[in-house]
N, C-alpha and C. Protein backbone atom coordinates (compact mmCIF):
# COMPACT_ATOMS: atom_id res chain seq x y z
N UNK A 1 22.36 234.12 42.34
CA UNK A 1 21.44 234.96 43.12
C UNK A 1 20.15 235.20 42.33
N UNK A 2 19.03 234.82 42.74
CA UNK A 2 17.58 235.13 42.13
C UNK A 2 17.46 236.26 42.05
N UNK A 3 16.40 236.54 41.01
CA UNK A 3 16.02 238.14 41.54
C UNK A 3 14.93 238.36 42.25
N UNK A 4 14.28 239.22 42.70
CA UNK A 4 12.81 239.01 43.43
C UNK A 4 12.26 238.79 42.53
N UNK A 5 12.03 239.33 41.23
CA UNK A 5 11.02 239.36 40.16
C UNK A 5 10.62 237.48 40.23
N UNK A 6 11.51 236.95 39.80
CA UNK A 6 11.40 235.59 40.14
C UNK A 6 10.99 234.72 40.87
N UNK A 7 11.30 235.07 42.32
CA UNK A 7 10.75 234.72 43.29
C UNK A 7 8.71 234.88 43.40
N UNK A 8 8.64 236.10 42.88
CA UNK A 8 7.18 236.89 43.51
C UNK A 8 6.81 235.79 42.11
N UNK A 9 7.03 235.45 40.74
CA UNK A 9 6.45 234.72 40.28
C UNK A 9 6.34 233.27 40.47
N UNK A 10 7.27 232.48 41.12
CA UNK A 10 6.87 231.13 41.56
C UNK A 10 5.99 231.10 42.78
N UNK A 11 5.90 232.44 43.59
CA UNK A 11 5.46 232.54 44.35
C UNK A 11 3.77 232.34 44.03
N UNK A 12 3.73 233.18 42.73
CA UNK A 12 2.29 233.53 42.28
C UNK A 12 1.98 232.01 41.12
N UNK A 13 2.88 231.10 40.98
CA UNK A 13 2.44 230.65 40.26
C UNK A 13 1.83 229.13 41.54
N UNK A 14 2.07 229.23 42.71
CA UNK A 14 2.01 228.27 43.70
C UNK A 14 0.67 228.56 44.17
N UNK A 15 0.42 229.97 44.52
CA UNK A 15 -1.20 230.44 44.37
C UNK A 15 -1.69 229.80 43.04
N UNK A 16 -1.68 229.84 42.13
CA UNK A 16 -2.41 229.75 41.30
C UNK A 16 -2.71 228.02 41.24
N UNK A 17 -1.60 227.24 41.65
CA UNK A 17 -1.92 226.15 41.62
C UNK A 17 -3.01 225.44 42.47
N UNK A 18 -2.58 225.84 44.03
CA UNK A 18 -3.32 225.83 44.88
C UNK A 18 -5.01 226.21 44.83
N UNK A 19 -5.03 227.55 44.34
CA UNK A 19 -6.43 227.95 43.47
C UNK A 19 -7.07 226.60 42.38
N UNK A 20 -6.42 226.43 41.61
CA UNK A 20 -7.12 225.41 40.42
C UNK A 20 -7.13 224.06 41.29
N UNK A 21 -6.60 223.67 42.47
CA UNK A 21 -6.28 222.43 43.49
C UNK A 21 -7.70 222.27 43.86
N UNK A 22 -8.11 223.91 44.43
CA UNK A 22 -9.14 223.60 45.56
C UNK A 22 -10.51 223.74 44.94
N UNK A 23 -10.39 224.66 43.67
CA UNK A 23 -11.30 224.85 42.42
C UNK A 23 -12.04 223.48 42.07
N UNK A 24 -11.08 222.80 41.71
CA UNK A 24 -11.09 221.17 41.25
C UNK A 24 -11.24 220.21 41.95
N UNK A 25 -11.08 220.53 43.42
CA UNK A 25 -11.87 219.49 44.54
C UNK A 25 -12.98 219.82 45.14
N UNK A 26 -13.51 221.11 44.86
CA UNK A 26 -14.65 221.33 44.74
C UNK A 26 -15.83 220.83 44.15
N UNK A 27 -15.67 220.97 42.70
CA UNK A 27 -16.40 220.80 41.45
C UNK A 27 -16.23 219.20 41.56
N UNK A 28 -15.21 218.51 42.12
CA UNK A 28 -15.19 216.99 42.13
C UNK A 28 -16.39 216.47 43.18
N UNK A 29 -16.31 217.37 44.63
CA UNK A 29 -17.53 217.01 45.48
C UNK A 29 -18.59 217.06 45.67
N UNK A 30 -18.73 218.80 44.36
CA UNK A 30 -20.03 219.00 44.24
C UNK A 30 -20.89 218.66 42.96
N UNK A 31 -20.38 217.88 41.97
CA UNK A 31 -21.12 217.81 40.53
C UNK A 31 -21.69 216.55 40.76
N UNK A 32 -21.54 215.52 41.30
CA UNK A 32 -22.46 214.57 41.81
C UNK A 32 -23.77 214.85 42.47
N UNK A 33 -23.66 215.92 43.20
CA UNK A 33 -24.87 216.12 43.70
C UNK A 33 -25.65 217.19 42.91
N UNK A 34 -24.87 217.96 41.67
CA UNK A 34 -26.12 218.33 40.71
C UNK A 34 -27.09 217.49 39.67
């Protein structure tokens, strides 16, 4: 049995990935055109 504590952190670590995902396909679409 998990605990929540656990849960709320893979949870937060899936945000965080997602964040540095969209961070980084950003900066990929936009540094060509600086």
């Amino acid at each position: 049995m998990l605990e929540p504590s656990s849960k709320e952190k893979l949870q937060t670590l899936y945000w965080i990935a997602a964040i540095l995902y969209f961070v980084t396909s950003i900066i990929y679409i936009v540094s060509p055109l600086l």
